[in-house]
N, C-alpha and C. Protein backbone atom coordinates (compact mmCIF):
# COMPACT_ATOMS: atom_id res chain seq x y z
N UNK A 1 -41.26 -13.44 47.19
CA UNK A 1 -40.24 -12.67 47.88
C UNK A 1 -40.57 -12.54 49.36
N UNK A 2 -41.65 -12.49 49.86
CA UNK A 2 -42.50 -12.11 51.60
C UNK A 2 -41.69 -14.05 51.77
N UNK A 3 -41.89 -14.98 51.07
CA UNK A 3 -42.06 -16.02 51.84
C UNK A 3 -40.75 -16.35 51.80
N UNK A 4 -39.38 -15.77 50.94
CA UNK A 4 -38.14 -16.23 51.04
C UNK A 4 -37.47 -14.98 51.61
N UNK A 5 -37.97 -14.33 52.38
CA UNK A 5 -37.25 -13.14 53.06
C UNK A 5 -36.90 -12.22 52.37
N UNK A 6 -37.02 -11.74 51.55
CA UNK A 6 -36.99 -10.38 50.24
C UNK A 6 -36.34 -10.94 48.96
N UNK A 7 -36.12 -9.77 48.24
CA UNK A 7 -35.44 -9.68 47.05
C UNK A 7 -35.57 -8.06 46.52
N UNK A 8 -35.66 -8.10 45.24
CA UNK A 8 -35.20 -7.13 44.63
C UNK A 8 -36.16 -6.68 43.42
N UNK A 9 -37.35 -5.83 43.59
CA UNK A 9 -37.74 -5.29 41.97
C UNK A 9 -37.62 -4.06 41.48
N UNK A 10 -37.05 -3.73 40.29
CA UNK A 10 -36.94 -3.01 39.55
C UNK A 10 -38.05 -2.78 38.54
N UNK A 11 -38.50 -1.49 38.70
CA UNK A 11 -39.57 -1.64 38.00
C UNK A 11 -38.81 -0.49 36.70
N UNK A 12 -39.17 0.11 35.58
CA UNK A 12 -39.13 0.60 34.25
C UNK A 12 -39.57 2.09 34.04
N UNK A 13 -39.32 3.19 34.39
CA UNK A 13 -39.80 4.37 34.16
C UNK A 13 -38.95 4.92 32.90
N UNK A 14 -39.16 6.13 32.82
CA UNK A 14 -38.29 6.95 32.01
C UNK A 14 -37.91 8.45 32.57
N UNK A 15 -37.10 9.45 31.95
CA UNK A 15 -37.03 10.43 31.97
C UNK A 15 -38.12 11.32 32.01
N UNK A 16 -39.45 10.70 31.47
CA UNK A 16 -40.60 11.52 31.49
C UNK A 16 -41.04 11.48 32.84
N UNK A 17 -40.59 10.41 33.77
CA UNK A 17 -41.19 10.63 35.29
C UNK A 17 -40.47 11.38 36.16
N UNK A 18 -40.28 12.28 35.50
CA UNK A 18 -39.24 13.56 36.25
C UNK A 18 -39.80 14.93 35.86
N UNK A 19 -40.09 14.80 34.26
CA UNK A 19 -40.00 16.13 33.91
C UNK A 19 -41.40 15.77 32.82
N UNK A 20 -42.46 17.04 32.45
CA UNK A 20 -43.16 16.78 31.67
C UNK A 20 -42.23 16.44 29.81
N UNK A 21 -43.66 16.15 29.18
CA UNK A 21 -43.19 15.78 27.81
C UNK A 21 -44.48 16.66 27.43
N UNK A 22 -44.61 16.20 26.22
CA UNK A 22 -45.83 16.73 25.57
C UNK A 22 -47.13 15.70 25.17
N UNK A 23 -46.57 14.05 25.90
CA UNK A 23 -47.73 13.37 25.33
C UNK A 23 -48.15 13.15 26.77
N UNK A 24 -49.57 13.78 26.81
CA UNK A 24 -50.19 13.53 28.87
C UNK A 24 -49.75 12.16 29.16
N UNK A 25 -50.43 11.56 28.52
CA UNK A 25 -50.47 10.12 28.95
C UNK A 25 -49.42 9.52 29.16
N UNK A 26 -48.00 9.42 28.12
CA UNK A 26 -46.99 8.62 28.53
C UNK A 26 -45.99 9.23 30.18
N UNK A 27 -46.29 10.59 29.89
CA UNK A 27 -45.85 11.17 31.19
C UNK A 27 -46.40 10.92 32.61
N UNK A 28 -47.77 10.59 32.47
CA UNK A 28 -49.13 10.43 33.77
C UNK A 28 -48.30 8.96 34.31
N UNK A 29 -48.20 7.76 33.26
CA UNK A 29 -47.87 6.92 33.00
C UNK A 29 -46.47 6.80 34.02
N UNK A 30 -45.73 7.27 33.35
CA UNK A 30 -44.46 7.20 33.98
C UNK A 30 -44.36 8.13 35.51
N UNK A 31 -45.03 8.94 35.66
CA UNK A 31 -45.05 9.71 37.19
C UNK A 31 -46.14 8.67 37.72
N UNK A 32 -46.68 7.60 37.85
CA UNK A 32 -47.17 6.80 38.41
C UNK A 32 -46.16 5.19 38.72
N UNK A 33 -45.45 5.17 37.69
CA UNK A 33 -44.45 4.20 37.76
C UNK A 33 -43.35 4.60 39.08
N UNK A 34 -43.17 5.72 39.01
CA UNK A 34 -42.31 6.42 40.19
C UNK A 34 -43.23 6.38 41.60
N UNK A 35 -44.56 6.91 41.14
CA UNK A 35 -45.27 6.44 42.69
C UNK A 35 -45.20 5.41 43.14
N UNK A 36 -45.98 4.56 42.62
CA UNK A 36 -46.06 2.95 42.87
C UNK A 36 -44.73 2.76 43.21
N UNK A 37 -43.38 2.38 42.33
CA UNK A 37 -41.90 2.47 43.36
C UNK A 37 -41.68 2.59 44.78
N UNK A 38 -42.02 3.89 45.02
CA UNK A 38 -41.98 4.48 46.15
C UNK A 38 -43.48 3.86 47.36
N UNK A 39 -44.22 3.65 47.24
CA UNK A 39 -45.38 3.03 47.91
C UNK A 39 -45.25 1.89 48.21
N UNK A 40 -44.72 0.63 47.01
CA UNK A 40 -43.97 -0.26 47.53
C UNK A 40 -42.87 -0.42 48.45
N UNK A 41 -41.90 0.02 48.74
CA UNK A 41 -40.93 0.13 48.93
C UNK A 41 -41.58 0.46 50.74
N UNK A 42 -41.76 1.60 50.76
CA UNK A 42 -42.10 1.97 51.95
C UNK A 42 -43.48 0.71 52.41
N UNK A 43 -43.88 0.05 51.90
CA UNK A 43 -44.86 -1.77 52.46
C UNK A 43 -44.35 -1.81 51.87
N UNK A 44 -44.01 -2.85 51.74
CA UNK A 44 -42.32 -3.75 52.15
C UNK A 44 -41.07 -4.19 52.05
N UNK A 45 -40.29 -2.73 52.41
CA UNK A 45 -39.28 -2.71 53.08
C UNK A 45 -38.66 -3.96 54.36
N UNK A 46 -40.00 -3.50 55.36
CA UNK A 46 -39.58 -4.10 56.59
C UNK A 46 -39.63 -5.63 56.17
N UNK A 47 -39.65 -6.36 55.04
CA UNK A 47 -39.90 -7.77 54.83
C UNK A 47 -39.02 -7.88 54.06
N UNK A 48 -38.19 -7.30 53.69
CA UNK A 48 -36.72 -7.22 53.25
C UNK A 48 -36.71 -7.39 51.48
N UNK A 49 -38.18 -6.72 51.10
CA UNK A 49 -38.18 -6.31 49.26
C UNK A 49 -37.67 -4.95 49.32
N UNK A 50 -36.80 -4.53 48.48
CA UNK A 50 -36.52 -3.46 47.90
C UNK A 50 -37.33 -3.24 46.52
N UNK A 51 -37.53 -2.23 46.05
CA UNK A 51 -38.32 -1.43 45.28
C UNK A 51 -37.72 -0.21 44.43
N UNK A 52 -37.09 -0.27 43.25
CA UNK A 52 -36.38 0.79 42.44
C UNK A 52 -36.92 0.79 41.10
N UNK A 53 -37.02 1.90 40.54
CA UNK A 53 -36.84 2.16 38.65
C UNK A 53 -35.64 2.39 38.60
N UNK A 54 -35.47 2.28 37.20
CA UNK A 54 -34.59 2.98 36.68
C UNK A 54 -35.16 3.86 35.42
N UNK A 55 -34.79 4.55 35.05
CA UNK A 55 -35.35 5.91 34.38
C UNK A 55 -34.31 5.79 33.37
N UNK A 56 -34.68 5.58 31.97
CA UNK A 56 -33.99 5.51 31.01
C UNK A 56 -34.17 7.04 29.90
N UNK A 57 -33.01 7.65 29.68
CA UNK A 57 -33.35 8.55 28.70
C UNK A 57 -33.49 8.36 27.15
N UNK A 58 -32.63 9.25 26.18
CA UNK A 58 -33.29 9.19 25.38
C UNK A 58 -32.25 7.36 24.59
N UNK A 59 -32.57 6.18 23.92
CA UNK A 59 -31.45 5.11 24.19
C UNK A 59 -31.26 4.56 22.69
N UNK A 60 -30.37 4.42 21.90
CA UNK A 60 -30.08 4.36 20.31
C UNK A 60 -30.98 3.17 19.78
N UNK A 61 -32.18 2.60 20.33
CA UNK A 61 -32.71 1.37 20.52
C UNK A 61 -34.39 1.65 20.33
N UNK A 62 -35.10 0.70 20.63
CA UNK A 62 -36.61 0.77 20.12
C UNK A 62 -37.02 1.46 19.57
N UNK A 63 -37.75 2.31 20.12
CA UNK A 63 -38.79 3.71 18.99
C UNK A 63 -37.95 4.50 18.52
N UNK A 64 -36.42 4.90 18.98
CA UNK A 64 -35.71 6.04 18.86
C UNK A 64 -34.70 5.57 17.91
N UNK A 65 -34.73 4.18 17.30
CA UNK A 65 -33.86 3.67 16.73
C UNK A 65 -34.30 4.28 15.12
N UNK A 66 -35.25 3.49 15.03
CA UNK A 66 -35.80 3.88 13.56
C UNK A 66 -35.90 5.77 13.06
N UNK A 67 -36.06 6.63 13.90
CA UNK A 67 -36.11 7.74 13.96
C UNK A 67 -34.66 8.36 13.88
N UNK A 68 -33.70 7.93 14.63
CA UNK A 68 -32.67 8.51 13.79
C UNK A 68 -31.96 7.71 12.77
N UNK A 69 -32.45 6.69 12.35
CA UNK A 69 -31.80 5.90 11.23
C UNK A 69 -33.04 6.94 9.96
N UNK A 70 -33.97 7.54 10.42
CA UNK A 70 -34.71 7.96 9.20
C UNK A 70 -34.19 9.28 9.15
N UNK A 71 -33.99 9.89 10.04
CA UNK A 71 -33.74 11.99 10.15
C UNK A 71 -32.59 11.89 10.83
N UNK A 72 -31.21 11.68 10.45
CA UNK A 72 -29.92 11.85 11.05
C UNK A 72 -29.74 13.72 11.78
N UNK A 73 -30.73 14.30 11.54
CA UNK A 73 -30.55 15.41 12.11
C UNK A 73 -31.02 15.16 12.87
N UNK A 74 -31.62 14.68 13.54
CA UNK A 74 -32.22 14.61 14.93
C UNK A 74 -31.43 14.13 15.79
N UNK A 75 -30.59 12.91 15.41
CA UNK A 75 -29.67 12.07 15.97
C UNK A 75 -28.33 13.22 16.63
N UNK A 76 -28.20 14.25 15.57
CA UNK A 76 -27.36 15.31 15.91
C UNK A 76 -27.99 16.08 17.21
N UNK A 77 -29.43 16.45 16.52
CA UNK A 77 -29.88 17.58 17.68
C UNK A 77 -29.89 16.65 18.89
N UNK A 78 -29.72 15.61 19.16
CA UNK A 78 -29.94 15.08 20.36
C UNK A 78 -28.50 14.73 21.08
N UNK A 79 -27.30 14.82 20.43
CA UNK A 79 -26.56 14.47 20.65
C UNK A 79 -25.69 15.76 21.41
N UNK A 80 -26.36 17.00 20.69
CA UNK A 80 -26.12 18.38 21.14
C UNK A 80 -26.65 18.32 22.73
N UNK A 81 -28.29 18.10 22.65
CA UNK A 81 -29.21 18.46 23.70
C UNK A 81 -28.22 17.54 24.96
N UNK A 82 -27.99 16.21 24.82
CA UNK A 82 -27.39 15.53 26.36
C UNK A 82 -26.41 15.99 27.04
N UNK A 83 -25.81 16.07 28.36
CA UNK A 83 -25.02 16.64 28.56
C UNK A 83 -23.59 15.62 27.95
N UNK A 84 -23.60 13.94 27.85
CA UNK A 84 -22.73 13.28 27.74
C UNK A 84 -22.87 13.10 26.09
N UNK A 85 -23.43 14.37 25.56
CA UNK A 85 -23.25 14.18 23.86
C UNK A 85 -23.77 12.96 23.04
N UNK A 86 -24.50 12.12 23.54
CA UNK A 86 -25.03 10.76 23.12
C UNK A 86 -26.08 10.33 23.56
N UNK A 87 -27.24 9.71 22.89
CA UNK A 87 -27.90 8.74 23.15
C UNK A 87 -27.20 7.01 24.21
N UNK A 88 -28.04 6.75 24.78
CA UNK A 88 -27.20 5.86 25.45
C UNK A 88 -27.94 4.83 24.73
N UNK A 89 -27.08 3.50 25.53
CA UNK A 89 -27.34 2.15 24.35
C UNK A 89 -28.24 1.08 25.66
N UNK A 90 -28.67 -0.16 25.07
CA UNK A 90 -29.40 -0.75 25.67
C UNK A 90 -28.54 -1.22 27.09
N UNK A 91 -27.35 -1.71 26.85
CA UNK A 91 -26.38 -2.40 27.87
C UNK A 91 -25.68 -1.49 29.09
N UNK A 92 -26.42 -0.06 28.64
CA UNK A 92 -26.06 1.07 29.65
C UNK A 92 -27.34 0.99 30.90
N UNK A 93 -28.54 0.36 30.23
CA UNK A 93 -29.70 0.33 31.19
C UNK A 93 -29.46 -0.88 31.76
N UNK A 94 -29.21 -1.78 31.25
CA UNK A 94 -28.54 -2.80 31.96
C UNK A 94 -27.85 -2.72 32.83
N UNK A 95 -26.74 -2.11 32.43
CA UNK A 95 -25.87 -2.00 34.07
C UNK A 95 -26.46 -1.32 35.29
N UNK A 96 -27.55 -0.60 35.13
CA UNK A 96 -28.03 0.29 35.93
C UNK A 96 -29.19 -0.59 37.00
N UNK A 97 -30.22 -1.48 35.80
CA UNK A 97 -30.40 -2.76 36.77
C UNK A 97 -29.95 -3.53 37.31
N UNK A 98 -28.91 -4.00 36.60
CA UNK A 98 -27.92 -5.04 37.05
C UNK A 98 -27.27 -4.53 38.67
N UNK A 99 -27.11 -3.26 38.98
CA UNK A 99 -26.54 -3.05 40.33
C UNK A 99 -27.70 -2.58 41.28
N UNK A 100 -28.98 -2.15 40.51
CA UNK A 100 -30.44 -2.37 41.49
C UNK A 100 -30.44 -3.76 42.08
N UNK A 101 -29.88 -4.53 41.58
CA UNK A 101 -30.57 -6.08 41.81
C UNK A 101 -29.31 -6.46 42.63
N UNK A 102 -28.06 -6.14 42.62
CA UNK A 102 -27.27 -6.37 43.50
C UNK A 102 -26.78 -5.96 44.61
N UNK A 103 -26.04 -6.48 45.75
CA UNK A 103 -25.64 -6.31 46.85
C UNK A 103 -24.96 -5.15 46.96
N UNK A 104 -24.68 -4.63 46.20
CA UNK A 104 -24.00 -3.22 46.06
C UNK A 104 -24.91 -2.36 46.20
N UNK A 105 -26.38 -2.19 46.07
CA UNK A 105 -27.31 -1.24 46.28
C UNK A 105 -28.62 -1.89 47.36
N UNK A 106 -27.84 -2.66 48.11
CA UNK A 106 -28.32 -2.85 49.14
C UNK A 106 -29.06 -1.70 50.17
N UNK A 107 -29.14 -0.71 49.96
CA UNK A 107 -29.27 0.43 51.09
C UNK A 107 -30.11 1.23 50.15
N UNK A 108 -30.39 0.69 49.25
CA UNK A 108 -31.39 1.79 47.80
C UNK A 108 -32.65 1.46 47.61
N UNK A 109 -34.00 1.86 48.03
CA UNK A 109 -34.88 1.44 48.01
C UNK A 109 -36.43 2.63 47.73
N UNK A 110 -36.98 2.44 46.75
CA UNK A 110 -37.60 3.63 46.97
C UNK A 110 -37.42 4.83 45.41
N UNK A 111 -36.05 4.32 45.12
CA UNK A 111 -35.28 5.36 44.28
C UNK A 111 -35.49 4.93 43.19
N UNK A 112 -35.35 6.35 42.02
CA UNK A 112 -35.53 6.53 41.04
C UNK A 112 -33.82 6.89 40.42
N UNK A 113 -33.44 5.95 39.41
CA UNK A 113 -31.79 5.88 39.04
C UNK A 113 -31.81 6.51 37.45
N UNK A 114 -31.82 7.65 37.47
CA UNK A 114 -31.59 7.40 35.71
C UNK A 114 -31.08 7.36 35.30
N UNK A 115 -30.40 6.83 34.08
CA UNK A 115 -29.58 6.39 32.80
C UNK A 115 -29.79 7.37 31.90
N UNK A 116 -29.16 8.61 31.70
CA UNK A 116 -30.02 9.14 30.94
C UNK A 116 -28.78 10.18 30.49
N UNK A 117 -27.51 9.89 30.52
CA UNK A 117 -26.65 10.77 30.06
C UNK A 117 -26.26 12.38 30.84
N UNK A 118 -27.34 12.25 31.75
CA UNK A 118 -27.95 13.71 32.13
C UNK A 118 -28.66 14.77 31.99
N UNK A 119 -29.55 14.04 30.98
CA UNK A 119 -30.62 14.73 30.48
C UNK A 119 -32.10 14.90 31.14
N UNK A 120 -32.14 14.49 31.78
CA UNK A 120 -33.47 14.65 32.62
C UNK A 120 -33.65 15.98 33.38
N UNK A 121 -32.83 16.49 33.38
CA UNK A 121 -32.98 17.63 33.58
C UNK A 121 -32.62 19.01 32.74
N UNK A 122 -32.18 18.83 31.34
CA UNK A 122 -32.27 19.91 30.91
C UNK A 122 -33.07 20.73 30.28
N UNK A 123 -32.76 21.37 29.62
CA UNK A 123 -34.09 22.71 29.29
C UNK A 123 -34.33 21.83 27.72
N UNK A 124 -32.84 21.90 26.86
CA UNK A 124 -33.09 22.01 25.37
C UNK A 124 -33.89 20.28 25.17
N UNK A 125 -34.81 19.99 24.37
CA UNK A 125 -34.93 18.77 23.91
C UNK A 125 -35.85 19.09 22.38
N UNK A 126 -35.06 18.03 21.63
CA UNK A 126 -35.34 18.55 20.64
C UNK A 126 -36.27 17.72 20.17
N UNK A 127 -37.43 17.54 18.55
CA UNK A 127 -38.52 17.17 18.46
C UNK A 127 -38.23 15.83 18.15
């Protein structure tokens, strides 16, 4: 990217790099994913790389898949806890990279985007 005049990385956080959780580590984890973002970004910027996460909340897919296919109450309590009433799906994080990486977020660098229904900031989350 330095030798073809920039581009574009998106790097992978979550909702936990906002707000604590209860496991240290995946949280330490992810509030370092947000540093690094931001450290990049600010070296090199001026060489025309941009530098973004995106912050995915809770998503009907990997670890969270099997868990409410096993305890459909959870699938509820979580559906309560978001503000947009749902788990989001894989092709929702997608779009969210998909416009990191494009000319449309040309002026975004540094930032943390989450996908997350609007949950990254609320109080209730359930187990």
């Amino acid at each position: 990217m330095l030798e073809n005049g920039g581009g574009s990385i998106i790097n992978t956080s979550s909702i936990a790099g906002s707000r604590a959780t209860e496991s240290e580590a995946y949280t330490a984890s992810k509030f370092a994913v947000e540093g690094l973002t931001r450290s990049a970004a600010l070296k090199y910027g001026k060489a025309g790389v941009r530098v973004n996460t995106v912050a995915p909340g809770i998503i009907d897919a990997g670890s969270w898949k099997p868990r409410f296919d096993q305890d459909p109450s959870l699938r509820d309590a979580w559906d309560d806890a978001i503000p947009l009433g749902r788990p989001g799906n894989p092709s929702e994080v997608g779009e969210g990279v998909a416009w990191l990486c494009s000319d449309m977020s040309s002026y975004a660098s540094g930032a943390t985007i989450p996908v997350d229904g609007g949950n990254a900031f609320t109080i209730n989350r359930p187990g």
